[in-house]
N, C-alpha and C. Protein backbone atom coordinates (compact mmCIF):
# COMPACT_ATOMS: atom_id res chain seq x y z
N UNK A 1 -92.82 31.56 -83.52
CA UNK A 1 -93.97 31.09 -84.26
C UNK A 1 -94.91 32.24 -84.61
N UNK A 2 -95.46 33.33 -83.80
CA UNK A 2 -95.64 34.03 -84.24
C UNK A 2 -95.41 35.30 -84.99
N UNK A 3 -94.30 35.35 -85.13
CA UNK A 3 -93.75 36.14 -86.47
C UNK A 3 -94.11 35.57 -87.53
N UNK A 4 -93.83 34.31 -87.72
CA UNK A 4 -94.11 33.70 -88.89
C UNK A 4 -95.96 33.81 -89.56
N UNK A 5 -96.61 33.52 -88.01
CA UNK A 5 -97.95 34.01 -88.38
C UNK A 5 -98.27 35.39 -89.16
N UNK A 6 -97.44 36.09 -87.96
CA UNK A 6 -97.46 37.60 -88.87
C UNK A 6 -96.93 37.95 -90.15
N UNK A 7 -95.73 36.78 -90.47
CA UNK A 7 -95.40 37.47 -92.21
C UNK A 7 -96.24 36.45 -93.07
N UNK A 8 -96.94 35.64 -92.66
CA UNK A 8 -97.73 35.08 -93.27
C UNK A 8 -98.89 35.78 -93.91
N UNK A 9 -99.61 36.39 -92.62
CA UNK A 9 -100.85 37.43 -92.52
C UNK A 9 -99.87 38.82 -94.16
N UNK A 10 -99.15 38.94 -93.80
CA UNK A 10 -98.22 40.28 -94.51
C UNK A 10 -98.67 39.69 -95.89
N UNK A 11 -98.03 38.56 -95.98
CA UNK A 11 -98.56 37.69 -97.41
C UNK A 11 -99.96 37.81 -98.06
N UNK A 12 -100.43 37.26 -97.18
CA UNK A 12 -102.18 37.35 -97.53
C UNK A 12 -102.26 38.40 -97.95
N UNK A 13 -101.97 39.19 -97.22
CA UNK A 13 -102.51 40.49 -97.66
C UNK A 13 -102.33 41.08 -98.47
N UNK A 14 -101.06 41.11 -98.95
CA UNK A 14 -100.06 41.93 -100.25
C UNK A 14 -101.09 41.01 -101.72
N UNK A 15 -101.35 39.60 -101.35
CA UNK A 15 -102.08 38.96 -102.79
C UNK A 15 -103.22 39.58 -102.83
N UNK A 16 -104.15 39.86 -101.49
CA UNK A 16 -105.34 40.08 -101.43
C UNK A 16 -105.32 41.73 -101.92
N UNK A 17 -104.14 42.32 -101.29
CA UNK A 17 -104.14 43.91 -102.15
C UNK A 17 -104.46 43.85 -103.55
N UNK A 18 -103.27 42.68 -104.09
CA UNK A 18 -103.16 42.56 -105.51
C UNK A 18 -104.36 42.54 -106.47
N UNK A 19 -105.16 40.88 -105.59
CA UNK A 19 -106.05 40.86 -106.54
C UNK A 19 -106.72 41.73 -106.46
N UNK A 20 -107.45 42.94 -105.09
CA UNK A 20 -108.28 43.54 -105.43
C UNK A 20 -107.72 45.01 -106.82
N UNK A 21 -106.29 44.97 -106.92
CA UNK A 21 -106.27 46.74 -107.78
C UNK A 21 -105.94 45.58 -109.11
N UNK A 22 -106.00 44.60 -108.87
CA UNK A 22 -106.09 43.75 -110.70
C UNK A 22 -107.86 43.64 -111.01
N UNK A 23 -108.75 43.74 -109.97
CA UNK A 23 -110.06 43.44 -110.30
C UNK A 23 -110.96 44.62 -110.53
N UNK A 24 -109.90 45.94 -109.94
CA UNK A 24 -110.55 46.86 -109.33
C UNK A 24 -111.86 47.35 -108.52
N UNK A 25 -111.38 46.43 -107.32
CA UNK A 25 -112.26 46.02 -106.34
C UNK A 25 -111.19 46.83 -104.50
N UNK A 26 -112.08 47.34 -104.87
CA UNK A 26 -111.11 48.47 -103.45
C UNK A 26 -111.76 47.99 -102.07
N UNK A 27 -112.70 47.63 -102.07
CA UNK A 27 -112.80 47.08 -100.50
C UNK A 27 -111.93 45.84 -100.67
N UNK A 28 -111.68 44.68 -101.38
CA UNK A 28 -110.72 43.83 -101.25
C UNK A 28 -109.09 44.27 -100.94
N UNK A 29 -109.24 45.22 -102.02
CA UNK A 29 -107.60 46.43 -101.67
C UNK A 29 -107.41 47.15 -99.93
N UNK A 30 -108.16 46.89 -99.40
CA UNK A 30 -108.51 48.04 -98.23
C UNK A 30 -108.57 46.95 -97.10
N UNK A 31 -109.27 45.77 -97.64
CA UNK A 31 -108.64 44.70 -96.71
C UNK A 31 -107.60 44.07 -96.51
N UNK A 32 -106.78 44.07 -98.07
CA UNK A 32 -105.82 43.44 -98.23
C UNK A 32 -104.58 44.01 -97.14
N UNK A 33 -104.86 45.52 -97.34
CA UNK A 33 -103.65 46.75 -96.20
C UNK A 33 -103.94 46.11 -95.35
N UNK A 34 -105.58 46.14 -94.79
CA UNK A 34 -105.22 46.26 -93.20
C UNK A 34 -104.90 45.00 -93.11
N UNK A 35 -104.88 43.57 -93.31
CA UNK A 35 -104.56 42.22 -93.17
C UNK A 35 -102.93 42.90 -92.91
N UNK A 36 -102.31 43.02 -93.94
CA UNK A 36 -100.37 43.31 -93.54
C UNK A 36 -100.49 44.39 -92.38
N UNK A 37 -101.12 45.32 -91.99
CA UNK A 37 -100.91 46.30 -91.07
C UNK A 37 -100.70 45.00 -89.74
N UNK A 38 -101.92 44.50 -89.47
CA UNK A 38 -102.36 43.59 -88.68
C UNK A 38 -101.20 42.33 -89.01
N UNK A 39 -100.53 41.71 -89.62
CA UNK A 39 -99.15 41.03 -89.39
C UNK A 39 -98.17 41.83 -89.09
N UNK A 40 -98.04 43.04 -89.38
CA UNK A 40 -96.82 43.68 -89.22
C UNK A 40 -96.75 44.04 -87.76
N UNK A 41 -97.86 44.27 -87.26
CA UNK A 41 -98.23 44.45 -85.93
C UNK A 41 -98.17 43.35 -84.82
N UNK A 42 -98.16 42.21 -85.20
CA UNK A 42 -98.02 40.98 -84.76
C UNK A 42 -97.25 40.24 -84.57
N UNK A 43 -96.22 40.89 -85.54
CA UNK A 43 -94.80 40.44 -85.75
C UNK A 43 -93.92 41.73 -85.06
N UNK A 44 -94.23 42.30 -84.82
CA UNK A 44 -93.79 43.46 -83.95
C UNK A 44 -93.44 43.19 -82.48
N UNK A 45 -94.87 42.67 -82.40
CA UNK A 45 -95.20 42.31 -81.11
C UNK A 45 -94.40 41.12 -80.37
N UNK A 46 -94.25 40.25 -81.17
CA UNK A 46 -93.70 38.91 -80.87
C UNK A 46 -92.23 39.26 -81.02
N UNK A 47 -91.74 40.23 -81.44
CA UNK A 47 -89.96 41.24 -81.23
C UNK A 47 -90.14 41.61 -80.11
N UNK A 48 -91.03 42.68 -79.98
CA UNK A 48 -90.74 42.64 -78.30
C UNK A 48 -90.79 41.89 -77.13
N UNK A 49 -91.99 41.12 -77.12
CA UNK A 49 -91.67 39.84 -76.54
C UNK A 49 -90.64 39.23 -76.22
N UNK A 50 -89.77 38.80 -77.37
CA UNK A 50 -88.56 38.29 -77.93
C UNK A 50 -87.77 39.12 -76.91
N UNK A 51 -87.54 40.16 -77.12
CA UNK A 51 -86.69 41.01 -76.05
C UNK A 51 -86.69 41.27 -75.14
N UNK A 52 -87.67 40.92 -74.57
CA UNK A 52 -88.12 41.62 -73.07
C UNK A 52 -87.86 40.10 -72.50
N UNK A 53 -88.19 39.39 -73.22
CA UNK A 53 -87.66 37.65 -72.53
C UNK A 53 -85.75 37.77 -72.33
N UNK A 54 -85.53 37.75 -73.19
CA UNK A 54 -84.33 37.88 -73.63
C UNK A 54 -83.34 38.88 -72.06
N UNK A 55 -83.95 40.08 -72.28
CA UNK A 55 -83.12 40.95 -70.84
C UNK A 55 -83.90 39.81 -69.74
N UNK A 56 -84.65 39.72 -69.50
CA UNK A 56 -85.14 39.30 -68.04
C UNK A 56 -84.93 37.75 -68.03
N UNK A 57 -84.44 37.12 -68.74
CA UNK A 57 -83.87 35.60 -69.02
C UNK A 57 -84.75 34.42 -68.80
N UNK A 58 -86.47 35.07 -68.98
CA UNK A 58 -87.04 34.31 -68.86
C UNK A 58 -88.09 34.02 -69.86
């Protein structure tokens, strides 16, 4: 479930990049990155998780 949060967040963000370099509005662009940095990171996270459950079978 939370991967999905995180490629969700990835989403947001890539539109929110968008609209800001279609409006040319760079703090919207600058939020839009860090929003996907911050899913990509989240979704990262919830891989390792994933794995570390996974070896220890719990």
């Amino acid at each position: 479930m939370a991967k999905a949060k995180g490629k969700a967040k990835q989403m947001k963000g890539k539109m929110k990049e968008a609209a800001g370099k279609a409006t040319g509005d760079r703090t919207q662009e600058a939020e839009g990155r860090g929003e996907q940095v911050s899913g990509q990171a989240q979704e990262a996270a919830q891989k390792a998780a994933d794995r570390v459950k996974k070896q220890t079978g719990r």
